[in-house]
Protein backbone atom coordinates (compact mmCIF):
# COMPACT_ATOMS: atom_id res chain seq x y z
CA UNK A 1 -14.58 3.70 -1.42
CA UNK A 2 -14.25 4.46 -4.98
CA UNK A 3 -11.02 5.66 -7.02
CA UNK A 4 -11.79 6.97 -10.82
CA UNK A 5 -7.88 6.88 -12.69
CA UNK A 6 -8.11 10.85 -13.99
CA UNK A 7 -5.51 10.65 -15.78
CA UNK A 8 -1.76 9.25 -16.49
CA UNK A 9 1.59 10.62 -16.14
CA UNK A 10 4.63 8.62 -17.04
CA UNK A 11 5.03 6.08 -14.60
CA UNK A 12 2.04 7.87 -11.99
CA UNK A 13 -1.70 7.64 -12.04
CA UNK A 14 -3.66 10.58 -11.01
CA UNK A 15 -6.86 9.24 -8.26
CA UNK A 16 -9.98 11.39 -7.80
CA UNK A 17 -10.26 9.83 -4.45
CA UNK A 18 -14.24 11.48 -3.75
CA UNK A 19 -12.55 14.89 -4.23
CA UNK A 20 -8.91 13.79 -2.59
CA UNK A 21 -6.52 13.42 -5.17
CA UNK A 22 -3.77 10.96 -4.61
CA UNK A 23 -0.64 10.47 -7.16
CA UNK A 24 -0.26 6.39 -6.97
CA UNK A 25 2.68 4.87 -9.24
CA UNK A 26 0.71 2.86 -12.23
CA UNK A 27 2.50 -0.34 -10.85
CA UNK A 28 0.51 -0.54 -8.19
CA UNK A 29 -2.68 -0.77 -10.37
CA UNK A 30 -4.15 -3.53 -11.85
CA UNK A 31 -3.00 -4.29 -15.09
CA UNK A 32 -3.98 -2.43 -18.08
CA UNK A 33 -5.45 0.28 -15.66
CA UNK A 34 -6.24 3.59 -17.56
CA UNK A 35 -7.76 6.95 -17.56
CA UNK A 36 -11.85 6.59 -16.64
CA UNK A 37 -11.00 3.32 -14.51
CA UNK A 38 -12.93 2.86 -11.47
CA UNK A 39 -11.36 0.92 -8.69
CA UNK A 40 -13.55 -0.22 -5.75
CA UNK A 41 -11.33 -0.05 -2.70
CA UNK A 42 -12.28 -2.73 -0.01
CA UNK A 43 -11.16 -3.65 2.95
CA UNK A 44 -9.84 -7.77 3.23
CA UNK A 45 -10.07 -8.61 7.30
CA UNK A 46 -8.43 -12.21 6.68
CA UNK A 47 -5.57 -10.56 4.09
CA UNK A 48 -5.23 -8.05 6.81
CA UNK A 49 -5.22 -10.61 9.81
CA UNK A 50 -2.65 -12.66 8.03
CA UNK A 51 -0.14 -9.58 7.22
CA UNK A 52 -0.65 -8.56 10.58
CA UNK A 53 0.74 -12.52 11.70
CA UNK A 54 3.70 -11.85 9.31
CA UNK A 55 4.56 -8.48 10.77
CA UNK A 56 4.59 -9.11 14.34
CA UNK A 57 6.42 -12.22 13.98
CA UNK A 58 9.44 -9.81 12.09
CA UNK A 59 9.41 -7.72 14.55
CA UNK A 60 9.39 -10.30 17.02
CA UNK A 61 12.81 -12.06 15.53
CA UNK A 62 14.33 -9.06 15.47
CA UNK A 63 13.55 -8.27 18.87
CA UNK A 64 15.27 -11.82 19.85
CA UNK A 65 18.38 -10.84 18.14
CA UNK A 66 18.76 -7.50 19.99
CA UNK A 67 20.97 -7.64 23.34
CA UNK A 68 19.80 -4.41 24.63
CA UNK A 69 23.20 -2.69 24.26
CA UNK A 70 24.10 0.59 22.92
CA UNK A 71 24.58 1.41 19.43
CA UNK A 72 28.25 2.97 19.02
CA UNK A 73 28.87 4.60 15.57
């Protein structure tokens, strides 16, 4: 999947997704990104595997810390 950097507003990027147009804050570019950039988007199994790990052990400890009771407000 490709992503061309249209154009930039303030703190936003504007994507040209292949015709979808996304609005993805410029921090979460690499650095120095700019208008005519184009990002390769890729998938990373072993990243993905890993986060996956991370997430399900969270959700596991907080599971663990839960009695079951009911919430009062």
């Amino acid at each position: 999947m490709r992503w061309v950097i249209d154009r930039l507003e303030g703190e936003v990027a504007i994507i040209d997704a292949g015709g979808a147009w996304l609005e993805i804050p410029r921090g979460a570019l690499p650095e120095g990104a700019g208008e005519g950039w184009v990002l390769q988007i890729t998938r990373d199994e072993a990243a993905e595997s890993q986060a996956r790990g991370a997430l399900e052990a969270r959700l596991a400890a907080l599971m663990s810390e839960d009695d079951g009771g009911d919430l009062e407000l």
